[in-house]
Protein backbone atom coordinates (compact mmCIF):
# COMPACT_ATOMS: atom_id res chain seq x y z
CA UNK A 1 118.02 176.82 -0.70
CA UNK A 2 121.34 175.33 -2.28
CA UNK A 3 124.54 175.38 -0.67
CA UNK A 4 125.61 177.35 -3.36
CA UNK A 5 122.42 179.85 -2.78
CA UNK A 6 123.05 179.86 0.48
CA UNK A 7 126.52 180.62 0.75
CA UNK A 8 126.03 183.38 -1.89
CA UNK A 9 123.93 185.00 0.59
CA UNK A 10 125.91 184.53 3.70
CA UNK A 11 128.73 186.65 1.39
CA UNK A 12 126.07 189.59 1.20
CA UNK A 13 124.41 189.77 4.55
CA UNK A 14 128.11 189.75 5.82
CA UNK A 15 128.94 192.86 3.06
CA UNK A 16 125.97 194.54 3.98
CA UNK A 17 126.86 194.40 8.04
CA UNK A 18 130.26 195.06 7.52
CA UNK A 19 129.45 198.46 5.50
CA UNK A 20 127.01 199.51 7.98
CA UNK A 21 128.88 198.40 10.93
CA UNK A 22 126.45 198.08 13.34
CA UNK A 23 128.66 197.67 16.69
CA UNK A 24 131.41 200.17 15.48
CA UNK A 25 134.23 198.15 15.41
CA UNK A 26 135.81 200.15 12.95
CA UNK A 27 136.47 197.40 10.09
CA UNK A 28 134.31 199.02 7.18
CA UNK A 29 137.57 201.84 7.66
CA UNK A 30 139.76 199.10 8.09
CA UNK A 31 141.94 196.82 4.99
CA UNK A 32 141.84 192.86 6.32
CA UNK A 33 138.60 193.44 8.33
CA UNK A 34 135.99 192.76 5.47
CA UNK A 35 135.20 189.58 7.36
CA UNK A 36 133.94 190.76 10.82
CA UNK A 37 130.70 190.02 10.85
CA UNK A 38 130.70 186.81 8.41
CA UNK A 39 129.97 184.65 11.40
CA UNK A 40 127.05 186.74 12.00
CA UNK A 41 125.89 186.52 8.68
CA UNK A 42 126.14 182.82 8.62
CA UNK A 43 123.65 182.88 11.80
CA UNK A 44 121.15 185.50 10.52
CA UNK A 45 121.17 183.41 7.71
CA UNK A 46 120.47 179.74 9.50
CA UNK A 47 117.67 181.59 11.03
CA UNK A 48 116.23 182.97 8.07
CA UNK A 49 115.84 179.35 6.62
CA UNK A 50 114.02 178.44 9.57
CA UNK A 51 111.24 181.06 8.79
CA UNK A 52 112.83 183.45 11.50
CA UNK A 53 111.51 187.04 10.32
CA UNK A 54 114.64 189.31 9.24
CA UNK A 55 114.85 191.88 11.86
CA UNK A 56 114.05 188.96 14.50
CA UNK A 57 116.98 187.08 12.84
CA UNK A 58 119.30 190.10 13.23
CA UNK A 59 118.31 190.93 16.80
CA UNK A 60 118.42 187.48 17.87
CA UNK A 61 122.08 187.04 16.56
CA UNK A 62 123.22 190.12 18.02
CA UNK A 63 121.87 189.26 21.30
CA UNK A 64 123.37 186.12 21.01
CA UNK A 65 126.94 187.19 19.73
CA UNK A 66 127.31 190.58 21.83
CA UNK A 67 124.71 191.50 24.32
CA UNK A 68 121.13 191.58 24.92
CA UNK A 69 119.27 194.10 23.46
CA UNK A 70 122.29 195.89 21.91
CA UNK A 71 120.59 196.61 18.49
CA UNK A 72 118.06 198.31 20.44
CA UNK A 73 120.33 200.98 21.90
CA UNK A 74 118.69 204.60 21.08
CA UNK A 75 122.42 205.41 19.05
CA UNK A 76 121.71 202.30 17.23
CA UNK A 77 118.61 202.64 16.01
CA UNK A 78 119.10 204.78 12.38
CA UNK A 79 122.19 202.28 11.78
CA UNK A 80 119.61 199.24 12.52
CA UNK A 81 117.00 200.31 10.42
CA UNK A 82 119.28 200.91 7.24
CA UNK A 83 121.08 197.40 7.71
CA UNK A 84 116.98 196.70 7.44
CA UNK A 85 116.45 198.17 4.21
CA UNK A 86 119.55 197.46 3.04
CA UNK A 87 119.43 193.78 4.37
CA UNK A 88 115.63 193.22 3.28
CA UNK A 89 117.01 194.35 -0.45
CA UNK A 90 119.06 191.53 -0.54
CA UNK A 91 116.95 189.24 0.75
CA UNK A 92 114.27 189.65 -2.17
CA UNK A 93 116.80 189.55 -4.69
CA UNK A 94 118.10 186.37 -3.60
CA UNK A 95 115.11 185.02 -3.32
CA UNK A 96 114.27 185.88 -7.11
């Protein structure tokens, strides 16, 4: 992947978690906070280039950036399987 490609993609895994707002921070309500999870993105993205499977790659970097095991919190779970869907979509198109 080019830097180019890659940072493309780092842009819309960090739209995609900031719409769905997995940890309810309140910044897909909030003007300035577009950027909350970019760091996140960056990681899910690093492990995605190292052949990480997506919803390993988003569960590991939530466990590593918040707490373990917090995607897998029962209230979570219809949130974590649309950033999924939604995530996976993107995924395939970048890859095209």
């Amino acid at each position: 992947m080019t830097p180019s490609h890659e940072s493309q993609l780092v842009l819309r895994v960090s739209q995609q978690l900031h719409q769905h707002d997995l940890m309810n921070t309140s910044c897909n309500v909030n003007e300035g906070m577009e950027d909350e999870y970019l760091n996140q993105a960056k990681d899910i993205v690093r492990h995605l280039g190292e052949g990480v499977p997506l919803r390993d790659a988003l569960l590991r970097t939530f466990d590593d950036w918040f707490w373990e095991g917090c995607l897998l919190e029962d209230h979570r779970q219809a949130c974590l399987e649309a950033v999924l869907a939604s995530l996976s979509a993107v995924v395939k198109e970048e890859a095209n």
